[in-house]
Every structure is written in structure tokens, then in C-alpha cells.
C-alpha atoms as a PDB file:
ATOM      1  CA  UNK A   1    -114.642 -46.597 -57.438  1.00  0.00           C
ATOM      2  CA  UNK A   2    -112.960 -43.172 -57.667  1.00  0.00           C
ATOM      3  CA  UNK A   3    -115.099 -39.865 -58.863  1.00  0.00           C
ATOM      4  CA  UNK A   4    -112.442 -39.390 -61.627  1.00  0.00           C
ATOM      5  CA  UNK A   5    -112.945 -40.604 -64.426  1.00  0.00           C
ATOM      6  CA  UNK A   6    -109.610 -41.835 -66.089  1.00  0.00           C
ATOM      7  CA  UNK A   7    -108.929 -43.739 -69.732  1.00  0.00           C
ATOM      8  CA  UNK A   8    -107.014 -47.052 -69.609  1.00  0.00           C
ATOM      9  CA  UNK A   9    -106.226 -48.869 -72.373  1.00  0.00           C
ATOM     10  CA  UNK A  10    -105.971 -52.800 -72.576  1.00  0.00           C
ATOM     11  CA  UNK A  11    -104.655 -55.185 -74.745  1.00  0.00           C
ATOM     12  CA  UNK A  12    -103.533 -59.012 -75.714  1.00  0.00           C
ATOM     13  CA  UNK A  13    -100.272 -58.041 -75.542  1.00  0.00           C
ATOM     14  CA  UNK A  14     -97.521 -58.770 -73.090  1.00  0.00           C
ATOM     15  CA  UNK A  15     -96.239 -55.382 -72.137  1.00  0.00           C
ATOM     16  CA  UNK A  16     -92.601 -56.935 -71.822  1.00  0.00           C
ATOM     17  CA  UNK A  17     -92.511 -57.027 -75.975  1.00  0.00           C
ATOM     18  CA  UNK A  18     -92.745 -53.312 -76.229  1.00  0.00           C
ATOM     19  CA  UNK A  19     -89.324 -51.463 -77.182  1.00  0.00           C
ATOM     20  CA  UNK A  20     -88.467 -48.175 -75.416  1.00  0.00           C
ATOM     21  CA  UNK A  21     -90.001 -46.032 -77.925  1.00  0.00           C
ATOM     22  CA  UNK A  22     -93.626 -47.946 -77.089  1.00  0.00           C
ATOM     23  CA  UNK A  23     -93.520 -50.051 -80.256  1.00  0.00           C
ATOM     24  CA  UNK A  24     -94.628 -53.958 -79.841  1.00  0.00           C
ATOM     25  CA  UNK A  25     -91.594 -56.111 -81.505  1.00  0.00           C
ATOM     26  CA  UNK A  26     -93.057 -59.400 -80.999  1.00  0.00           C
ATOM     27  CA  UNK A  27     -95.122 -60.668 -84.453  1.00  0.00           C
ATOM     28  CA  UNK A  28     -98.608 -61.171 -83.370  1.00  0.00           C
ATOM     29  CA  UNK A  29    -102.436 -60.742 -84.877  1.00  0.00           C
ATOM     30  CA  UNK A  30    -103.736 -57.731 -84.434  1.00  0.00           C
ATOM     31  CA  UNK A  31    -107.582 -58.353 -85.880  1.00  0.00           C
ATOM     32  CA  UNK A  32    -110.139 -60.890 -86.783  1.00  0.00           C
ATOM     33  CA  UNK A  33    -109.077 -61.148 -90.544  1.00  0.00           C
ATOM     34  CA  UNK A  34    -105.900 -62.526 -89.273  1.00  0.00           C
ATOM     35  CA  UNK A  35    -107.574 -65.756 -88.499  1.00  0.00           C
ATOM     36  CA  UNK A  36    -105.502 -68.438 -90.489  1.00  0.00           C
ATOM     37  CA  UNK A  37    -102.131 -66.211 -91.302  1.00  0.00           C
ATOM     38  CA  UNK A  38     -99.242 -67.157 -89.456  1.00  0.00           C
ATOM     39  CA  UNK A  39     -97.905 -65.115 -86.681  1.00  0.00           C
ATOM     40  CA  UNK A  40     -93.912 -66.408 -85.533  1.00  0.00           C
ATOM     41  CA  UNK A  41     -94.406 -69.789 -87.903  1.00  0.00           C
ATOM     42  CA  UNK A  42     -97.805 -70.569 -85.990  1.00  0.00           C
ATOM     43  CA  UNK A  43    -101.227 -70.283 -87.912  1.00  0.00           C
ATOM     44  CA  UNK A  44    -103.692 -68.253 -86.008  1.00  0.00           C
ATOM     45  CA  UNK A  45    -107.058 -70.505 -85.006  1.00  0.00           C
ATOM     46  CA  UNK A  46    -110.543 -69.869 -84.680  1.00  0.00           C
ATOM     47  CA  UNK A  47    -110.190 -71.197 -80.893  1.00  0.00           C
ATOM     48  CA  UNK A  48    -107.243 -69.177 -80.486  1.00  0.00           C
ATOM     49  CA  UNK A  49    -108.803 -66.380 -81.678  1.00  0.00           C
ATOM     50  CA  UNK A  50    -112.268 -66.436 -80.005  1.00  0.00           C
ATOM     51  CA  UNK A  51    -109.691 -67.421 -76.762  1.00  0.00           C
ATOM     52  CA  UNK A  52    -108.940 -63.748 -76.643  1.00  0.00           C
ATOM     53  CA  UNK A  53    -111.822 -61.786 -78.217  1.00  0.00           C
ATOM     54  CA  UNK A  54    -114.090 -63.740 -75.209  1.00  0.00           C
ATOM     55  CA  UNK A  55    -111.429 -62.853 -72.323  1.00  0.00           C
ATOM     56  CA  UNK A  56    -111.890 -59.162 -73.311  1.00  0.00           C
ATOM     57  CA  UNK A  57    -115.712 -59.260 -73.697  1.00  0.00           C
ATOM     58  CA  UNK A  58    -115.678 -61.053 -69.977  1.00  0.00           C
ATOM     59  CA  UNK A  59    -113.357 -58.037 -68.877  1.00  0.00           C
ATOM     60  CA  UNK A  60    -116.147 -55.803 -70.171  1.00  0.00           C
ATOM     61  CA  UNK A  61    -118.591 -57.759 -68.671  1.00  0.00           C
ATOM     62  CA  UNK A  62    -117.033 -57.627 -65.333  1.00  0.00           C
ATOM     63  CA  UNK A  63    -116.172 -54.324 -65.138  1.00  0.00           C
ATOM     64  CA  UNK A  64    -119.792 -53.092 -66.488  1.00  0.00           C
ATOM     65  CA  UNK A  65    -120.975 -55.382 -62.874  1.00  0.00           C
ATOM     66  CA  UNK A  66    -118.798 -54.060 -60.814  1.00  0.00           C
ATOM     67  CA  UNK A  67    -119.873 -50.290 -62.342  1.00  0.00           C
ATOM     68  CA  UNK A  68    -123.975 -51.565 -61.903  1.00  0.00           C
ATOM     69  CA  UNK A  69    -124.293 -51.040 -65.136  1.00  0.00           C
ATOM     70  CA  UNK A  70    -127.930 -51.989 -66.739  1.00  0.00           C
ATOM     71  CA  UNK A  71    -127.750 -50.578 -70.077  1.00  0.00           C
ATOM     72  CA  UNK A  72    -124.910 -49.074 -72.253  1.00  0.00           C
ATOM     73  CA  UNK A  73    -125.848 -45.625 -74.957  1.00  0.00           C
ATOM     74  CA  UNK A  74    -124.378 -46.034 -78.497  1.00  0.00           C
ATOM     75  CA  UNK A  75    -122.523 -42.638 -78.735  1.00  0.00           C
ATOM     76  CA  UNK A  76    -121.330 -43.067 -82.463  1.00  0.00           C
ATOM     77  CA  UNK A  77    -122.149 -45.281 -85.406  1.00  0.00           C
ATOM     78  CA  UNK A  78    -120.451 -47.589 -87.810  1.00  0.00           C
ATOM     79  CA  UNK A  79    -118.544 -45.572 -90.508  1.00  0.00           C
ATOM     80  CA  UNK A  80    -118.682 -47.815 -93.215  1.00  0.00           C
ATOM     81  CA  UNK A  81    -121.894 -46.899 -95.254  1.00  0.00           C
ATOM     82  CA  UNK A  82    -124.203 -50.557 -95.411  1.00  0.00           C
ATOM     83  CA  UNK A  83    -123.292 -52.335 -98.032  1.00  0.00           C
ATOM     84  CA  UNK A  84    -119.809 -52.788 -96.517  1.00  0.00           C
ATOM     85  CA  UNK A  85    -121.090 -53.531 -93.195  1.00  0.00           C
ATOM     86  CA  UNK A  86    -123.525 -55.719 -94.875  1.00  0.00           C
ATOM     87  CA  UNK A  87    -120.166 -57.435 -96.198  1.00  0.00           C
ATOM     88  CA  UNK A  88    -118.411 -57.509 -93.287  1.00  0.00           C
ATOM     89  CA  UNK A  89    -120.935 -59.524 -91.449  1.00  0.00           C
ATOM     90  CA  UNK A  90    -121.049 -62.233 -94.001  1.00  0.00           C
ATOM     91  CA  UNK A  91    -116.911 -62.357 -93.766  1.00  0.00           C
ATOM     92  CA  UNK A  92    -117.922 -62.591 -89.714  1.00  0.00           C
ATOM     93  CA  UNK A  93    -120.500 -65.272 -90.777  1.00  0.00           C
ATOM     94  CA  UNK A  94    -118.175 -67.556 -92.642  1.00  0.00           C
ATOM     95  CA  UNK A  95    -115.830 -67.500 -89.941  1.00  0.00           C
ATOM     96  CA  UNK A  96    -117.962 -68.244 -86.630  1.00  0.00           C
ATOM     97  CA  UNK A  97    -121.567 -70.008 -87.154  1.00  0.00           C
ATOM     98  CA  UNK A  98    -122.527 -69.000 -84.403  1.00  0.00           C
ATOM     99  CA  UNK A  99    -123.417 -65.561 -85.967  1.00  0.00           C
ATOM    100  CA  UNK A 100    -126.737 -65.230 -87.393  1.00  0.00           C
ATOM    101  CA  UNK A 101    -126.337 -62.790 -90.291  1.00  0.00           C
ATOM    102  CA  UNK A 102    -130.545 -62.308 -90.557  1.00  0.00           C
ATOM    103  CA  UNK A 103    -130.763 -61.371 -86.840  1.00  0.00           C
ATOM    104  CA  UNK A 104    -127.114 -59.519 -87.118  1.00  0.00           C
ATOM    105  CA  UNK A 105    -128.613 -56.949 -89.443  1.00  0.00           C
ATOM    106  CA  UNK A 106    -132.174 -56.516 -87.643  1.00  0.00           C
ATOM    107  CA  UNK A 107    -130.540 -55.852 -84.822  1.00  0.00           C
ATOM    108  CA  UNK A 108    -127.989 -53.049 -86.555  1.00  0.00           C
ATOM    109  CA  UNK A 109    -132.002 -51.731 -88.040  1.00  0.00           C
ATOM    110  CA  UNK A 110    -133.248 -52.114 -84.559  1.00  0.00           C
ATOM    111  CA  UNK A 111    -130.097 -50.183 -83.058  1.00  0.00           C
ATOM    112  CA  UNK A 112    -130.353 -46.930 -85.827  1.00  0.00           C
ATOM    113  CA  UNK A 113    -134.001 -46.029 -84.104  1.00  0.00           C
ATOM    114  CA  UNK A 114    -132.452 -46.249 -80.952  1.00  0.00           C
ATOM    115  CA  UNK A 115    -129.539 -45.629 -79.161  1.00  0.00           C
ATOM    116  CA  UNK A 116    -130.062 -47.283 -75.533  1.00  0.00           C
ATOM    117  CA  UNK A 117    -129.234 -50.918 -75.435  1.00  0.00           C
ATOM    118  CA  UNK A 118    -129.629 -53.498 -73.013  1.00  0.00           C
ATOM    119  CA  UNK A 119    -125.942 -54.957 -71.704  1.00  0.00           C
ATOM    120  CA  UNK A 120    -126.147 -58.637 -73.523  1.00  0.00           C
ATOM    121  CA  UNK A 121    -126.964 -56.196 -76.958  1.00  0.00           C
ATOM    122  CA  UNK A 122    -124.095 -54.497 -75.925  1.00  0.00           C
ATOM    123  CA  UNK A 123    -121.963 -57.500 -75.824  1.00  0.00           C
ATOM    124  CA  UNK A 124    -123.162 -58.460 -79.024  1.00  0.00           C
ATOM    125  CA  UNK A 125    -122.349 -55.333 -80.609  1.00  0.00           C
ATOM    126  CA  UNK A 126    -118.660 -55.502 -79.211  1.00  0.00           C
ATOM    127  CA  UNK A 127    -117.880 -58.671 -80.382  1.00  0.00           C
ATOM    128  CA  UNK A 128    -118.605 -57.144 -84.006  1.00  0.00           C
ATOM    129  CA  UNK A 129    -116.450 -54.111 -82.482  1.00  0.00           C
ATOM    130  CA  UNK A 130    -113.735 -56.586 -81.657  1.00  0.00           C
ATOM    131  CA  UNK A 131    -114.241 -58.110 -85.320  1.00  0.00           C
ATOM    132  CA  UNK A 132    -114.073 -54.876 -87.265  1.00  0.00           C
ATOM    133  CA  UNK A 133    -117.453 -55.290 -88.752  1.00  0.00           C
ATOM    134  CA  UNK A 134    -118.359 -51.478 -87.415  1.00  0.00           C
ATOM    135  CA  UNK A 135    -116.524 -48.745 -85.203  1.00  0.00           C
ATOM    136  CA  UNK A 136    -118.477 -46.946 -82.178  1.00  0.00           C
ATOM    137  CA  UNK A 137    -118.241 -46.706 -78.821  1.00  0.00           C
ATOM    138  CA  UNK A 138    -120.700 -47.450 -75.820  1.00  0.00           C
ATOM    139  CA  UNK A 139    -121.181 -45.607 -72.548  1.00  0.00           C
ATOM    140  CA  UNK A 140    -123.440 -44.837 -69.325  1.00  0.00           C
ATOM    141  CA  UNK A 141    -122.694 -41.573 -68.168  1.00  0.00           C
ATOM    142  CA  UNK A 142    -124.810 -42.060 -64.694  1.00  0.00           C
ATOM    143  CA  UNK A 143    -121.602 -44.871 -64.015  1.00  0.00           C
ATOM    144  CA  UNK A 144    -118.966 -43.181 -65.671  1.00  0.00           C
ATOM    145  CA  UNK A 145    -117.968 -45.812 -68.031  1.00  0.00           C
ATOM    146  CA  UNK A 146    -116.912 -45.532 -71.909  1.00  0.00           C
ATOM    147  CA  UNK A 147    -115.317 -47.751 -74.204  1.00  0.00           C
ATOM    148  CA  UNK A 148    -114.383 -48.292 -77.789  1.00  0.00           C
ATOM    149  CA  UNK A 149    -111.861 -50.331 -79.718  1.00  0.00           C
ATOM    150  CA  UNK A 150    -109.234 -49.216 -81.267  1.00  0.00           C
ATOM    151  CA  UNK A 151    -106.626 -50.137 -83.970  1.00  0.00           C
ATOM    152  CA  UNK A 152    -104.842 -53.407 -83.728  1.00  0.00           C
ATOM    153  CA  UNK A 153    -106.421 -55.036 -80.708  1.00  0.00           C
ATOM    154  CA  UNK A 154    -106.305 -51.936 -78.484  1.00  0.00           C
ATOM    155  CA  UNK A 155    -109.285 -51.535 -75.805  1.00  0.00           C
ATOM    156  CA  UNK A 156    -109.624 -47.829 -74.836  1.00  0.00           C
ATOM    157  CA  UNK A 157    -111.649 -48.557 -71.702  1.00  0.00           C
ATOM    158  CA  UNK A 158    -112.843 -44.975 -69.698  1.00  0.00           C
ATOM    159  CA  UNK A 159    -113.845 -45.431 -66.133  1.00  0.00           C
ATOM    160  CA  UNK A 160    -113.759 -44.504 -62.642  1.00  0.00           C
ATOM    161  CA  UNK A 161    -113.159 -47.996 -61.457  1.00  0.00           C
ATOM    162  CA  UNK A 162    -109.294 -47.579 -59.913  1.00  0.00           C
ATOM    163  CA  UNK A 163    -106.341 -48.977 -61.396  1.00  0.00           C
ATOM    164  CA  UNK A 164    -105.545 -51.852 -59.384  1.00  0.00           C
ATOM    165  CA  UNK A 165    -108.748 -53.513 -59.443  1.00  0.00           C
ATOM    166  CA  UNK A 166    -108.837 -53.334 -63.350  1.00  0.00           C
ATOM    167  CA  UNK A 167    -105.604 -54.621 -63.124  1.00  0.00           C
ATOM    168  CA  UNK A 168    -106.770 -57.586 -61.090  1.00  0.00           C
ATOM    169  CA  UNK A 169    -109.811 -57.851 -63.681  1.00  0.00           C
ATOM    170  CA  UNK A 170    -107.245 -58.240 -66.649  1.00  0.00           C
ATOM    171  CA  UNK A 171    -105.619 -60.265 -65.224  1.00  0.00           C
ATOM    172  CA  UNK A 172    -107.910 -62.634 -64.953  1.00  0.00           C
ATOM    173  CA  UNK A 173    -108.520 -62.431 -68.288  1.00  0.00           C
ATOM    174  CA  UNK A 174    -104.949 -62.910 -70.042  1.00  0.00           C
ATOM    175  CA  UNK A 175    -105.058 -59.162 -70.449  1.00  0.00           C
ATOM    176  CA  UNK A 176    -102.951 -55.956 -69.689  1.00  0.00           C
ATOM    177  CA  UNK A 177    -103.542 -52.667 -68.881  1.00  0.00           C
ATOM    178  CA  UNK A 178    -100.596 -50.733 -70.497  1.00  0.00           C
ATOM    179  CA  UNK A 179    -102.064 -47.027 -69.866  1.00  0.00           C
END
């Protein structure tokens, strides 16, 4: 790993769809609500979906190992006020069983009186990152790594880990480091 600490950003999409002014041109989903529009006359699946949203919390995961990383610090909340979260998880709910809404929201009560979490918390928390249901971002300043998503599918991933190996780690993953 370098000593510098440098932001990359990483995405689902192929970088050879992006005009000369930066500007994707190909008509793909860009978040979890998109689950059942169509996208270039296909209909966006749940598989299809959870496809991509597990590739990028695996290139989390893998970069948080390779950084020895044992627990992450919450650095900002959710900005939506509870209700809405509250919301949000039960849209999150509908779509993916697998989401317990009762544990969902102790955990969120569990997370507001404190703001160290262990990594598989942090995972949890990322995949409702990754499905809009709240915006912050994660770090461990001892290993120099920071994260948060952005708008449309857009993984702003700050590290010291160098640029070929997260290359190599996106890769991987279906992934692409654009910046």
C-alpha cells in the first residue's frame, strides 16, 4: 500500500459508454428502485440486481482485508429524518426477504449510540447504502480507508491501496475504476 491516500471512484459501468464530455450514453439502472423498469427493452431483476450490489460489497470486502481492517467508524448519518428511513426499509423489505425490517431498525438504534462498528455491520449498513435507504460514509483512519456512495451507482472509495491492485480487485468483481 502507498502512504498517500488517494480517492477512486468505481462503478457498474463500462467505461467505453462514456462520451468525451464524461457523460454515460448507454441506458442503464442507476439504483435499487429501478428493480423491474426496463433499461434498453430488458426489465431489470432482483438477481440481476443483487448480481451487482454483491460484486461491489465483495470489492469492499476485499479491499477492507487487504487494508487489515477490523472495524469501520460511521463518520455521518442518514439524512432523511426516521419516518422516511423507516419507509425506505419496508420498500427494501418488499423487495429482498432476506431483510429483516425488526432487526434493520435495532440495529440503525444500536448504531445512533455508537459510531464504531464491527466489519459484517458495516457490510450490512452498505448494502442499505447501495439501496438508498440512508447516506453516510464509513472509515478507519489507522488504515487509511473511506468510502461512501454516491449518486447513480457511483462508489467513491478513499484509500492508500495503489491503483493497479484495485484495479485487479474490480475486476474481479465486474467493476471499474474510472477515477
Amino acid at each position: 500500500m502507498n502512504e498517500r491516500i488517494k480517492e477512486r471512484v468505481i462503478v457498474k459501468y463500462n467505461p467505453k459508454y462514456y462520451d468525451a464530455k464524461g457523460v454515460y450514453t448507454k441506458d442503464e439502472w442507476t439504483e435499487f428502485s429501478d428493480i423491474g423498469r426496463l433499461f434498453d427493452g430488458k426489465r431489470l431483476s432482483i438477481e440481476e440486481y443483487l448480481e451487482v450490489e454483491n460484486n461491489f460489497i465483495a470489492f469492499v470486502n476485499d479491499c477492507l482485508d487487504i487494508a487489515g481492517c477490523r472495524y469501520l467508524t460511521i463518520n455521518w448519518s442518514w439524512e432523511y429524518e426516521k419516518k422516511v428511513f423507516r419507509d425506505r426499509i419496508k420498500d427494501v423489505c418488499k423487495l429482498d426477504p432476506s431483510f429483516d425490517e425488526s432487526e434493520c431498525l435495532t440495529l440503525i438504534h444500536e448504531i445512533e449510540a455508537k459510531n464504531r462498528v464491527t466489519i459484517p455491520i458495516a457490510m450490512y449498513l452498505f448494502k442499505l447504502m447501495l439501496r438508498n435507504a440512508f447516506n453516510l460514509s464509513l472509515s478507519n483512519r489507522k488504515r487509511k480507508i473511506k468510502f461512501y456512495m454516491g449518486y447513480e451507482y457511483y462508489l467513491h472509495f478513499f484509500t492508500c491501496i495503489d491503483s493497479e491492485t484495485l484495479k485487479k480487485i474490480a475486476d474481479k468483481r465486474n467493476l471499474y475504476v474510472v477515477w
